[in-house]
N, C-alpha and C. Protein backbone atom coordinates (compact mmCIF):
# COMPACT_ATOMS: atom_id res chain seq x y z
N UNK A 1 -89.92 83.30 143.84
CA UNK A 1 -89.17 82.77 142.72
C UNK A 1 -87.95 81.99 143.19
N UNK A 2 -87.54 82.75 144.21
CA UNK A 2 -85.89 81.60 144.59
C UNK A 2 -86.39 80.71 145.16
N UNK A 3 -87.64 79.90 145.88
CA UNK A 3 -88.32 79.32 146.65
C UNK A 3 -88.34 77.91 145.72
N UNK A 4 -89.24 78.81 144.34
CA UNK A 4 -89.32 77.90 143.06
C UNK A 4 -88.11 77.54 142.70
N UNK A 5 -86.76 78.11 142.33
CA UNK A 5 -85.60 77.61 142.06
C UNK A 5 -85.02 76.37 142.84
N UNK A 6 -85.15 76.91 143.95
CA UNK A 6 -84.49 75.55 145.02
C UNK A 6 -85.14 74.69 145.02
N UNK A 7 -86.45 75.05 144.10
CA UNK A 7 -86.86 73.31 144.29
C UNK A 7 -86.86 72.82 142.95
N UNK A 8 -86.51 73.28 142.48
CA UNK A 8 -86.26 72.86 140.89
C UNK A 8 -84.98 72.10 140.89
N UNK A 9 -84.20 73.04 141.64
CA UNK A 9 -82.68 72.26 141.64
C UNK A 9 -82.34 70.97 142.39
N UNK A 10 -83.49 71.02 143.77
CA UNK A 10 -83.88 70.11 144.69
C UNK A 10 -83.94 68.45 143.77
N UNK A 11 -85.01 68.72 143.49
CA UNK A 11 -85.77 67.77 142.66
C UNK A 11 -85.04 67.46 140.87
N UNK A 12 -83.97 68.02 140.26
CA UNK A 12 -83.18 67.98 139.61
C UNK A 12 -82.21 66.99 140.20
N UNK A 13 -81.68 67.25 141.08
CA UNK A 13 -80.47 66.38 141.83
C UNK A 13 -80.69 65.22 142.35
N UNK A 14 -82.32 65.34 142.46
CA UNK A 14 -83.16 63.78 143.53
C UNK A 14 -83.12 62.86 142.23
N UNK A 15 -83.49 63.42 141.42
CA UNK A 15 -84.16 62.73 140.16
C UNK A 15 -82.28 62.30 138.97
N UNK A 16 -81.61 63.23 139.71
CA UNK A 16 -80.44 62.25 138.41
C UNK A 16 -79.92 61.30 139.64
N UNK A 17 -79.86 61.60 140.83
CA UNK A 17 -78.97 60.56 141.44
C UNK A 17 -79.93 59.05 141.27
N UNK A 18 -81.45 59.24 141.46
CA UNK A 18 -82.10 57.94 141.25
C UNK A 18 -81.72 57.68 139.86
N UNK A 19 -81.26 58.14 139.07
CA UNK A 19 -81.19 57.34 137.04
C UNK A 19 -79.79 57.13 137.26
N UNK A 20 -79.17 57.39 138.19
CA UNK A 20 -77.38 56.71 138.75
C UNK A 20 -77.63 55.47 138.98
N UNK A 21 -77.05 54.26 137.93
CA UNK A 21 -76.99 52.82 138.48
C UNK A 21 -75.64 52.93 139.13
N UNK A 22 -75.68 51.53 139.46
CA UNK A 22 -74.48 50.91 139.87
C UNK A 22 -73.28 51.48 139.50
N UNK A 23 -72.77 51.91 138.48
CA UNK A 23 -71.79 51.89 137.57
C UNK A 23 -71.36 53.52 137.91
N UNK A 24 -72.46 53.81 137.93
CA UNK A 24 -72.00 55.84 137.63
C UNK A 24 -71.73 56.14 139.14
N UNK A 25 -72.05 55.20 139.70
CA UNK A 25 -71.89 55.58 141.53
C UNK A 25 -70.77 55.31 141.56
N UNK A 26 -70.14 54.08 141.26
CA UNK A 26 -69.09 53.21 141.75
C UNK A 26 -67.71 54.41 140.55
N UNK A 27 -68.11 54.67 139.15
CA UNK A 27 -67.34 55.79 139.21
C UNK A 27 -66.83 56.92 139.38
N UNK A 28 -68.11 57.60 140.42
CA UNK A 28 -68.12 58.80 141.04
C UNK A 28 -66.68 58.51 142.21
N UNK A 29 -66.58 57.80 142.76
CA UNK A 29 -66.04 56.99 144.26
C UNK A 29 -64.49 57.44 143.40
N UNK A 30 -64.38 57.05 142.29
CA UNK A 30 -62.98 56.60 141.52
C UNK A 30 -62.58 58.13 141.09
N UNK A 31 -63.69 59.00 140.52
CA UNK A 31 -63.28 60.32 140.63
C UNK A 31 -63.17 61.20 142.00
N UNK A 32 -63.39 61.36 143.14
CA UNK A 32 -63.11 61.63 144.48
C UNK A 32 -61.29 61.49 144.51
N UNK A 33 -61.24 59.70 144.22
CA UNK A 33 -60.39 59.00 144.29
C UNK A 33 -59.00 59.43 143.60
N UNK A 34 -59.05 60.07 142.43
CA UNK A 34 -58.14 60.88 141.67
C UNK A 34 -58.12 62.12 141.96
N UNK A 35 -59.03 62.78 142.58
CA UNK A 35 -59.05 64.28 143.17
C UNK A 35 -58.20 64.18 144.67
N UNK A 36 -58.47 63.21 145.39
CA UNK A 36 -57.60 63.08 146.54
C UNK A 36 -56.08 63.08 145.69
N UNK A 37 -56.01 61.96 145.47
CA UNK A 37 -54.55 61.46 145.00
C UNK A 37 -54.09 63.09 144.10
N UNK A 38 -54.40 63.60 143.22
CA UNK A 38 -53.87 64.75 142.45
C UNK A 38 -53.63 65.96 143.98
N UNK A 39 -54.10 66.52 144.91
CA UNK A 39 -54.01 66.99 145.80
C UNK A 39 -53.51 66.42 146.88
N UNK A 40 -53.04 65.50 147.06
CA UNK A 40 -52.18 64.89 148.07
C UNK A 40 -52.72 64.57 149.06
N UNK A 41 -54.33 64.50 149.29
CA UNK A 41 -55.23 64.11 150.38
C UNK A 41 -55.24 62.64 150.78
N UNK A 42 -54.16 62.47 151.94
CA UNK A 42 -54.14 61.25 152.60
C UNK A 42 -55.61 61.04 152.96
N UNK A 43 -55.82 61.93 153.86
CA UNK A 43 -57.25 61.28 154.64
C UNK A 43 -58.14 60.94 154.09
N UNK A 44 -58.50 61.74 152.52
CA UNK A 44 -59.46 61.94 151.97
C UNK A 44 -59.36 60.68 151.17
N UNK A 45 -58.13 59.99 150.76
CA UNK A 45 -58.24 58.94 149.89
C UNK A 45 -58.20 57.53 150.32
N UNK A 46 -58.01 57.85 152.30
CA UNK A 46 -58.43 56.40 153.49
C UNK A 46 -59.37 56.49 153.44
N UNK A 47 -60.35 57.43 152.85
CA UNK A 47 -61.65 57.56 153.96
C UNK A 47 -62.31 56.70 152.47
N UNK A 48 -62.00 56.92 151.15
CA UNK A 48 -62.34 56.01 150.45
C UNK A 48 -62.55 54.31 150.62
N UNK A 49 -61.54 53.85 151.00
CA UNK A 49 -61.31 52.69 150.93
C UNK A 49 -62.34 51.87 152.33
N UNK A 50 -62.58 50.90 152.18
CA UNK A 50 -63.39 50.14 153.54
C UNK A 50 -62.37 49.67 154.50
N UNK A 51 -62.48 49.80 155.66
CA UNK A 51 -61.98 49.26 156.40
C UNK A 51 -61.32 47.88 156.28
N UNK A 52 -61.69 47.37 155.52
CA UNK A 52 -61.45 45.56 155.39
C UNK A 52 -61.04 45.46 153.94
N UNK A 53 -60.67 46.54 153.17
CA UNK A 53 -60.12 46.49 151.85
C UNK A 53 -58.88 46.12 151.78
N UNK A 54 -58.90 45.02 150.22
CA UNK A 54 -57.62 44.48 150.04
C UNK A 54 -57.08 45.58 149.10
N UNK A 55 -55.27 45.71 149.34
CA UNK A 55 -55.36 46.90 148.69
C UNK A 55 -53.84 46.16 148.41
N UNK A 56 -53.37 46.46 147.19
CA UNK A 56 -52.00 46.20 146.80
C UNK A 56 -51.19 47.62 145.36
N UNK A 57 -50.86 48.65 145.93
CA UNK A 57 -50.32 49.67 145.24
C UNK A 57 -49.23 49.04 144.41
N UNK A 58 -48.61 49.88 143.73
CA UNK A 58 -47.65 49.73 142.66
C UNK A 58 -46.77 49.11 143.21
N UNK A 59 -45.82 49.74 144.30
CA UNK A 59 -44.83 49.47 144.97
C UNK A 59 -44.81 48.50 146.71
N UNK A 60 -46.37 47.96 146.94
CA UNK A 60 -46.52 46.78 147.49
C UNK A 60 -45.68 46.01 147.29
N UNK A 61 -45.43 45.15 148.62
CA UNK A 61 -44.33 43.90 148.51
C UNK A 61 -45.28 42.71 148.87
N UNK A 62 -46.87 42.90 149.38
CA UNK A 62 -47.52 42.07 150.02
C UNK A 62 -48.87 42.84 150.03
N UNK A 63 -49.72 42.20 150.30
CA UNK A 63 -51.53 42.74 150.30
C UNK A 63 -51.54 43.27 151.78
N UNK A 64 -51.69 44.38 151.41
CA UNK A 64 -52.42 45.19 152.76
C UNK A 64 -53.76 45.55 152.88
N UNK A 65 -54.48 44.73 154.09
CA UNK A 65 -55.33 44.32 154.43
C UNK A 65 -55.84 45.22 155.90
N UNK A 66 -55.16 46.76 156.10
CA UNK A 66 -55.49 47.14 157.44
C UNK A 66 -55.80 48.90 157.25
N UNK A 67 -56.37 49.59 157.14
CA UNK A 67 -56.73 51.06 156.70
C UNK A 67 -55.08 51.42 157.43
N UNK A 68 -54.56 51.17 158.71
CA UNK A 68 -52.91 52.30 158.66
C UNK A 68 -52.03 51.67 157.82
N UNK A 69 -52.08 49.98 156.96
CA UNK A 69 -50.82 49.56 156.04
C UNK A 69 -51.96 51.03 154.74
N UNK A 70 -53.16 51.14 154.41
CA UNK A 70 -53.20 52.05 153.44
C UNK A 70 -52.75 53.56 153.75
N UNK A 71 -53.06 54.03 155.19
CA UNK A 71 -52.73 55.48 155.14
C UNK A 71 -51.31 55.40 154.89
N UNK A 72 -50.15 54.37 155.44
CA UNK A 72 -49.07 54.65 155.28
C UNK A 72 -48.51 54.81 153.85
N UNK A 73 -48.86 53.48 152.93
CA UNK A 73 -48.82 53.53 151.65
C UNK A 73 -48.74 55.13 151.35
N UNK A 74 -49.98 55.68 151.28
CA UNK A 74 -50.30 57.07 150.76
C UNK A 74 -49.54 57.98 151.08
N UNK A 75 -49.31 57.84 152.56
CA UNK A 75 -48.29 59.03 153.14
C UNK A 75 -46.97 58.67 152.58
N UNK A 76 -46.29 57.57 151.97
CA UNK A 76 -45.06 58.04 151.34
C UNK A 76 -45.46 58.09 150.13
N UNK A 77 -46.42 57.66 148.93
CA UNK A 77 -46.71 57.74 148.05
C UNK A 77 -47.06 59.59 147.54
N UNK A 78 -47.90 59.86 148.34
CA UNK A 78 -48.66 61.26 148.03
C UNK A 78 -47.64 62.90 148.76
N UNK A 79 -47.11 62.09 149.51
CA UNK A 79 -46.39 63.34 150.25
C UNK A 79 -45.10 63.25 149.79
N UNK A 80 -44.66 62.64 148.71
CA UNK A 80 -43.34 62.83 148.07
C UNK A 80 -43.39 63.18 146.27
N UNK A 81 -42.60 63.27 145.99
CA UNK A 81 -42.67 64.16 144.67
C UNK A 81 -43.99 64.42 144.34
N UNK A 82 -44.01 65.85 144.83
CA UNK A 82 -45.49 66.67 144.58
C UNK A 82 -44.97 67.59 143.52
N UNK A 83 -46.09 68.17 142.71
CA UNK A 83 -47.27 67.88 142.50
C UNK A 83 -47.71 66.31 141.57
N UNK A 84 -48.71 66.05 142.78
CA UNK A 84 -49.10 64.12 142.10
C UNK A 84 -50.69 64.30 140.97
N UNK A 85 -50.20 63.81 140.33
CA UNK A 85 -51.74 63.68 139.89
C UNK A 85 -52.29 62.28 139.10
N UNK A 86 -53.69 61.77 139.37
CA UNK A 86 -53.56 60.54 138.64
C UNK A 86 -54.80 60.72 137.82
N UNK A 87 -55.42 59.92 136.57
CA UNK A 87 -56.60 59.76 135.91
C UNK A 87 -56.23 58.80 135.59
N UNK A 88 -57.93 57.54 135.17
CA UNK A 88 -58.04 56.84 134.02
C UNK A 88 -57.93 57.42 133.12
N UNK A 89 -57.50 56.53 132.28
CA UNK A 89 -57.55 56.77 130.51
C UNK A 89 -57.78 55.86 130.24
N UNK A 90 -58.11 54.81 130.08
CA UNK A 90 -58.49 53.70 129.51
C UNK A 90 -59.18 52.48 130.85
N UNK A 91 -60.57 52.59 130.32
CA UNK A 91 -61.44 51.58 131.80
C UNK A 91 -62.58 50.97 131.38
N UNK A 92 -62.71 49.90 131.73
CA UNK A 92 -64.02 49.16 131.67
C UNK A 92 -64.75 49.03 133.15
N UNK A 93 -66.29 49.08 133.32
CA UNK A 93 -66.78 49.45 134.46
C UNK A 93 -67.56 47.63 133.91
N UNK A 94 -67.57 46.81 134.96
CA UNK A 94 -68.78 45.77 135.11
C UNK A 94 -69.56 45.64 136.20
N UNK A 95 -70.39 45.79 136.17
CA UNK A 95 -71.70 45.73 137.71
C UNK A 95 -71.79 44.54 138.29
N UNK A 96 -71.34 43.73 139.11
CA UNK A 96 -71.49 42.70 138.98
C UNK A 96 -72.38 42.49 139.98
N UNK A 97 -73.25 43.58 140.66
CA UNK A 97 -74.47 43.02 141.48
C UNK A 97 -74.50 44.53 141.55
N UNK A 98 -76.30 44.82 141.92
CA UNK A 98 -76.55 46.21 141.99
C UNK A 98 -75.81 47.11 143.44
N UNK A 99 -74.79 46.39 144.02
CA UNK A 99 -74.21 46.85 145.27
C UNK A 99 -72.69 46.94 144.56
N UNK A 100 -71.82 45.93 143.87
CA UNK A 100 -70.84 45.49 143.76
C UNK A 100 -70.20 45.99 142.30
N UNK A 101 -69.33 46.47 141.81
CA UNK A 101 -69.00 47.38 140.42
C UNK A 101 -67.41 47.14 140.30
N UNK A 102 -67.01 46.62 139.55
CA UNK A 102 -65.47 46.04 139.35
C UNK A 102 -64.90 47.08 137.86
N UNK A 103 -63.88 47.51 138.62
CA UNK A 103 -63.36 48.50 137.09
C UNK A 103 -62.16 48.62 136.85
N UNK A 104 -61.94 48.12 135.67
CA UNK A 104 -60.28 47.50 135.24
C UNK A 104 -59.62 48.64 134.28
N UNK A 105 -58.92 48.63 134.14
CA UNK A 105 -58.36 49.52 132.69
C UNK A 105 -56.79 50.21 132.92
N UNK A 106 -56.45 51.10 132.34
CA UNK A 106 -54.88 51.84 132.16
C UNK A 106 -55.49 53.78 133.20
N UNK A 107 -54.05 53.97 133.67
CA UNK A 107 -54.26 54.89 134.51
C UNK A 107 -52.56 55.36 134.35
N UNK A 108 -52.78 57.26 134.48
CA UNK A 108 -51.53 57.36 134.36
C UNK A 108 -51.16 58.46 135.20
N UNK A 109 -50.62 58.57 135.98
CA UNK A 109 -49.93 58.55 137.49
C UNK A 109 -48.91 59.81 136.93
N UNK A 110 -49.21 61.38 137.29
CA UNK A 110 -47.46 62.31 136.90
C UNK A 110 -47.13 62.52 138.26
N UNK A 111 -46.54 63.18 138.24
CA UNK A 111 -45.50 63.62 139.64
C UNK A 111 -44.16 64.33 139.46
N UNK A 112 -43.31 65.13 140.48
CA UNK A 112 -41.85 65.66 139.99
C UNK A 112 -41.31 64.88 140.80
N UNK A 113 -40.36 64.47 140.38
CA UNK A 113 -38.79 63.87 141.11
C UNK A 113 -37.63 64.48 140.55
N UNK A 114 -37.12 65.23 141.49
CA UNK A 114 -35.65 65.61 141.78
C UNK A 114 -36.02 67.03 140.74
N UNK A 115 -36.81 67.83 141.01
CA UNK A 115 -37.30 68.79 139.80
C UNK A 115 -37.57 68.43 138.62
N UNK A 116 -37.76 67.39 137.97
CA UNK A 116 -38.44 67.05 136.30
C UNK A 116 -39.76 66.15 136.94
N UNK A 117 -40.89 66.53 135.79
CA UNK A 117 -42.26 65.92 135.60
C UNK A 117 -41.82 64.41 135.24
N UNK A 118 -42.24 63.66 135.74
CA UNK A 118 -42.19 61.92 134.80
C UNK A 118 -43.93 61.73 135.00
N UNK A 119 -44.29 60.74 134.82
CA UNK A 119 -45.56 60.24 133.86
C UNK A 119 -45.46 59.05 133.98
N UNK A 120 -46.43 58.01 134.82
CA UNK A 120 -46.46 56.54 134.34
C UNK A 120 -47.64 56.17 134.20
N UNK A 121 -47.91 54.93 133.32
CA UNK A 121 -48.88 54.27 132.76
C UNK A 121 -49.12 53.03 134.04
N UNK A 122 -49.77 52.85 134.12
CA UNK A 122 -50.52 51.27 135.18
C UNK A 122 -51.69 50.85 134.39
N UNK A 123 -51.18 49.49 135.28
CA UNK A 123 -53.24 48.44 134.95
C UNK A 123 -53.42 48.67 136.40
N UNK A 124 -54.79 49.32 136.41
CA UNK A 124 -55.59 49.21 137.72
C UNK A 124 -56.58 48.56 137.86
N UNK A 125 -57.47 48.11 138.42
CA UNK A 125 -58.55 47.52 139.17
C UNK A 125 -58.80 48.09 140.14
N UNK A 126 -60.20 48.21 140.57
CA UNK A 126 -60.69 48.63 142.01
C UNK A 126 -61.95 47.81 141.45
N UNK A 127 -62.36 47.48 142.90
CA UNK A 127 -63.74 46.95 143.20
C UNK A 127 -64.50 47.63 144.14
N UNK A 128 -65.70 48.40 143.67
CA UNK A 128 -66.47 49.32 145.13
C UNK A 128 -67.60 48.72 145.11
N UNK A 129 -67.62 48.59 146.27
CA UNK A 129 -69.35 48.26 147.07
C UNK A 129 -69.92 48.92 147.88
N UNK A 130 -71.11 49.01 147.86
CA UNK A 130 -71.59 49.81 147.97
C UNK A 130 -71.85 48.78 150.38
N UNK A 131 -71.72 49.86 150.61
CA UNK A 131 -71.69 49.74 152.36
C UNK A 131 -72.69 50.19 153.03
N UNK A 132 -73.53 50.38 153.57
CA UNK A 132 -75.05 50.81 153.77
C UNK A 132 -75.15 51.89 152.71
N UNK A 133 -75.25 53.38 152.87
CA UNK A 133 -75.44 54.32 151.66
C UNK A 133 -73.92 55.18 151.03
N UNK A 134 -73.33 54.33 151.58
CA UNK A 134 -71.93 55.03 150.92
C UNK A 134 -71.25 53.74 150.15
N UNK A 135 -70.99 54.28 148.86
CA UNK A 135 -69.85 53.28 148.25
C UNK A 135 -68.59 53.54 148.32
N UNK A 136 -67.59 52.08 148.75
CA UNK A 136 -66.55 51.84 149.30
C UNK A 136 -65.58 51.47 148.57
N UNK A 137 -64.21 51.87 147.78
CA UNK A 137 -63.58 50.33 147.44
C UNK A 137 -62.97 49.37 148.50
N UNK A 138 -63.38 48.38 147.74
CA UNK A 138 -62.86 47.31 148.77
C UNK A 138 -62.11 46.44 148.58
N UNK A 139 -60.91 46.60 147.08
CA UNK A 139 -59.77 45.76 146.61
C UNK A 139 -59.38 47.22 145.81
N UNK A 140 -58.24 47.11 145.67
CA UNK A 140 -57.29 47.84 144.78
C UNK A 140 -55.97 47.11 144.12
N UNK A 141 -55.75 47.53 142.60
CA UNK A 141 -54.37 46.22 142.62
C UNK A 141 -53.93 47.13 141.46
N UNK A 142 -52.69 47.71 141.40
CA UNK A 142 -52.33 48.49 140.54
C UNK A 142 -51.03 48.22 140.41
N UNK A 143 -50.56 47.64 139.08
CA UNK A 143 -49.18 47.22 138.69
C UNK A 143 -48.41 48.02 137.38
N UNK A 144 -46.99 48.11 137.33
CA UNK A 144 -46.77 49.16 135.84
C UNK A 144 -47.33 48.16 134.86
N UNK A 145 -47.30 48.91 133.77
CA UNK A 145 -47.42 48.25 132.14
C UNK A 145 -45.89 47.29 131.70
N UNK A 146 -46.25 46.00 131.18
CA UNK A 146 -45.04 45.86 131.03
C UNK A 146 -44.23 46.55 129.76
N UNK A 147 -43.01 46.04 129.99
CA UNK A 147 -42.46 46.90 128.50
C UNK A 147 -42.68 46.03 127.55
């Protein structure tokens, strides 16, 4: 009977990741992506990005174009007013090739500074592609909302 189970579950998991297009992959990548960032996982949220990703955070002065301008980003971003946490709330996903998935929308960023919770709103973008069997982002551009 557990023989039969594991393959039930086997073949359960084979069978939803094949009905995963483009879209549900490329936002799996983006949820990882907020689980790093809410836990403060530098490594875990370089290991996201491609090597050759354009990446421009909130507080960018210029496009960083090198995985240590991103780990650094993160390491003052994620390792200062903890606890961080981020989600979409508002996103549009477009496929724009069965490799390539562009996803725009509002994202809102908490954190403590100086002991009080604050809360911010952004427009984000990421673009993931997919890299032999792992999908990558490979642009990031995240600016506040204006007032």
């Amino acid at each position: 009977m557990r023989g039969f189970l594991s393959a039930l579950t086997l073949l359960l998991s084979l069978s939803s990741a094949a009905l995963a297009g483009p879209k549900e992959e490329a936002l799996q990548v983006l949820e990882r992506w907020a689980k790093a960032f809410t836990e403060s996982d530098v490594d875990g949220i370089v290991k996201l990005h491609a090597p050759e990703a354009l990446f421009m955070g909130t507080a960018s002065k210029s496009v960083v174009d090198k995985t240590e301008g991103i780990r650094a980003y993160f390491e003052n971003a994620l390792l200062n007013n903890r606890p961080r946490g981020a989600k979409l709330i508002d996103y549009s996903a477009l496929a724009l090739s069965d490799t390539v998935v562009a996803v725009s929308g509002l994202d809102q960023l908490t954190g403590v500074r100086e002991g009080n919770l604050f809360s911010t709103t952004g427009r984000v973008t990421f673009v993931v592609a997919k890299r032999g069997t792992d999908w990558q982002i490979v642009q990031f551009h995240r600016s506040p909302v204006p007032n």
